[in-house]
Protein backbone atom coordinates (compact mmCIF):
# COMPACT_ATOMS: atom_id res chain seq x y z
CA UNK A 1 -36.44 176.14 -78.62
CA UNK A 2 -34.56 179.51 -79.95
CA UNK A 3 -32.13 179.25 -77.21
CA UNK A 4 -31.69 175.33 -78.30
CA UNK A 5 -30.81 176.54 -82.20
CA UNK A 6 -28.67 179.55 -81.06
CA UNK A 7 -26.38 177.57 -79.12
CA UNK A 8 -25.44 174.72 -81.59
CA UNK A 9 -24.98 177.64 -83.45
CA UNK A 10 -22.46 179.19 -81.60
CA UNK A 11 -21.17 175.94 -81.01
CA UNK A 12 -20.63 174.98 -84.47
CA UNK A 13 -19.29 178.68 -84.79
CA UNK A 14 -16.93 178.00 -82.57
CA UNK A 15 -15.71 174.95 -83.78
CA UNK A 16 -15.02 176.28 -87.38
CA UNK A 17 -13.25 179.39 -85.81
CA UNK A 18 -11.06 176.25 -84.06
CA UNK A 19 -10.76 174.56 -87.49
CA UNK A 20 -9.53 177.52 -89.18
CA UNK A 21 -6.86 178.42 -86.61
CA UNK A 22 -6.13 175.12 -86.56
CA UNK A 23 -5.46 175.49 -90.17
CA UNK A 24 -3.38 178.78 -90.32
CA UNK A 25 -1.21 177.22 -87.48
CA UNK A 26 -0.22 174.67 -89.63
CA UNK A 27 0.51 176.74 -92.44
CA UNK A 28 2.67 178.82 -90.01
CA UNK A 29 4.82 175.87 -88.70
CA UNK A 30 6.54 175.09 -91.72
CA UNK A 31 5.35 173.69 -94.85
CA UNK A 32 3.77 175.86 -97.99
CA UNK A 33 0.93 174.67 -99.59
CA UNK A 34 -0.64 172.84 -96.74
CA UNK A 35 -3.52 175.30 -95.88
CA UNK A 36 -4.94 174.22 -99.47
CA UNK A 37 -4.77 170.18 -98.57
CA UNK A 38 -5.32 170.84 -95.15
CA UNK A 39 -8.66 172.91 -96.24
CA UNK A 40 -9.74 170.04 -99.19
CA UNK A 41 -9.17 167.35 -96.27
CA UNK A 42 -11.47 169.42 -93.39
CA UNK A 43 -14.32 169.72 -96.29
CA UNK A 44 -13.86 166.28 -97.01
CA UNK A 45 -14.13 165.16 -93.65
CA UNK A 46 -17.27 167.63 -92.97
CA UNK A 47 -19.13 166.15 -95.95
CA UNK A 48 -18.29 162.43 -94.68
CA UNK A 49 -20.04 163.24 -91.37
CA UNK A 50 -22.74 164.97 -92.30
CA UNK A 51 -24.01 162.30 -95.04
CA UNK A 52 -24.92 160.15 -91.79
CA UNK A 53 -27.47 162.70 -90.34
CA UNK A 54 -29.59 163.38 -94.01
CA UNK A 55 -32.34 160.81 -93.88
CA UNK A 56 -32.73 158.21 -96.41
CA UNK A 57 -35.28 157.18 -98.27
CA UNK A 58 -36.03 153.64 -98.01
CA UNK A 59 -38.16 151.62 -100.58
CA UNK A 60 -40.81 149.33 -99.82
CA UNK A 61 -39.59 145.41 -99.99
CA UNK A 62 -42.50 144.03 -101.37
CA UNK A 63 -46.03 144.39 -102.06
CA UNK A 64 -48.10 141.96 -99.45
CA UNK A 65 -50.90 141.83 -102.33
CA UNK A 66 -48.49 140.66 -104.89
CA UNK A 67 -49.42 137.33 -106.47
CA UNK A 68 -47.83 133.93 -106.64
CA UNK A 69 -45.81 134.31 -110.27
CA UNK A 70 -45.17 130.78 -110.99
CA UNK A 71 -43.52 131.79 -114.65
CA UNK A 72 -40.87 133.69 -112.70
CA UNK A 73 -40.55 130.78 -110.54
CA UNK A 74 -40.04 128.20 -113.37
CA UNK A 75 -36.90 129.68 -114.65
CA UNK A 76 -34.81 128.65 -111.94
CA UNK A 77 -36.28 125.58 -111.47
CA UNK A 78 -35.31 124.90 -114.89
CA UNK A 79 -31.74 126.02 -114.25
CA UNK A 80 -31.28 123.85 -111.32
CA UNK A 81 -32.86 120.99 -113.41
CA UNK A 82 -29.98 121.55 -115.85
CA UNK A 83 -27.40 121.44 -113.01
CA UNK A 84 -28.78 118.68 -111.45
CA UNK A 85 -29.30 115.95 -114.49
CA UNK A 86 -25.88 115.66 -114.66
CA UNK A 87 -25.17 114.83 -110.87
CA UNK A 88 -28.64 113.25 -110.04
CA UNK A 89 -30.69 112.31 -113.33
CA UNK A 90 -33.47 111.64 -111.53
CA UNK A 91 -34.14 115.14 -109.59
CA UNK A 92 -33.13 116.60 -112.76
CA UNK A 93 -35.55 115.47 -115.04
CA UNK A 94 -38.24 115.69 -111.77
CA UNK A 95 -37.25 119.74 -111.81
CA UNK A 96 -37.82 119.59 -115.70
CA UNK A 97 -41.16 118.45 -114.87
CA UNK A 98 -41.92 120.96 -112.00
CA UNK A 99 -41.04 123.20 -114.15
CA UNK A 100 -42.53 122.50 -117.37
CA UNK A 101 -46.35 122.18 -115.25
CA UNK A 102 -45.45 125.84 -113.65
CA UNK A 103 -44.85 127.16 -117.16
CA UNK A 104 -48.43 125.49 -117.83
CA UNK A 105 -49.88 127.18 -114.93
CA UNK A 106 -48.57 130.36 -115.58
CA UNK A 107 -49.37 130.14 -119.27
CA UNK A 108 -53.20 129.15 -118.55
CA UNK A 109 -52.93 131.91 -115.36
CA UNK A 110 -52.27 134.80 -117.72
CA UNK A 111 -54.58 133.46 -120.23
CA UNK A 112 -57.76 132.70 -118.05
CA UNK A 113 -57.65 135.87 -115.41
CA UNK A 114 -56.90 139.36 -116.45
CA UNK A 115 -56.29 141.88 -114.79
């Protein structure tokens, strides 16, 4: 397992002392000022790749015991009721009512069972 860890090591050891001559090579061919971009780019490049190998936390979805919440469920039945009576009266007004005996339910839910 040591001799595992010691040779990425050396291997990533390696590959910055490749980066870096890399670097001063560049700064020898010509243009002044580049080891300072070249440097900020490498980094940037470095911290790109290595935010794919830190594990993320991942939330749960949902909660299998959660109820039915048929308050939360009547707004948007009420919202496509208002759509709808326009373009279909009939399905609108039918939502309305869908609606309006879910916000009963709901109402009557809360008040009859507490938690």
């Amino acid at each position: 397992m040591d001799d595992r860890v010691s040779a990425v090591e050396r291997r990533i050891e390696e590959l910055a002392r490749e980066i870096v001559e890399t670097i001063a090579q560049a700064e020898d061919a010509g243009r002044p000022g580049t080891r300072t971009e070249l440097k900020d780019f490498t980094i940037g490049l470095l911290n790109d790749a290595l935010a794919g190998t830190e594990p993320v936390d991942v939330a749960p979805v949902a909660r299998e015991d959660a109820p039915f919440n048929p308050l939360g469920m009547a707004i948007p039945v009420c919202f496509a009721g208002v759509v709808l009576i326009f373009l279909f009266p009939p399905v609108g007004i039918l939502l309305f009512g869908v609606a309006a005996l879910m916000i009963v339910w709901g109402l009557t839910a809360s008040l009859l069972w507490r938690r």
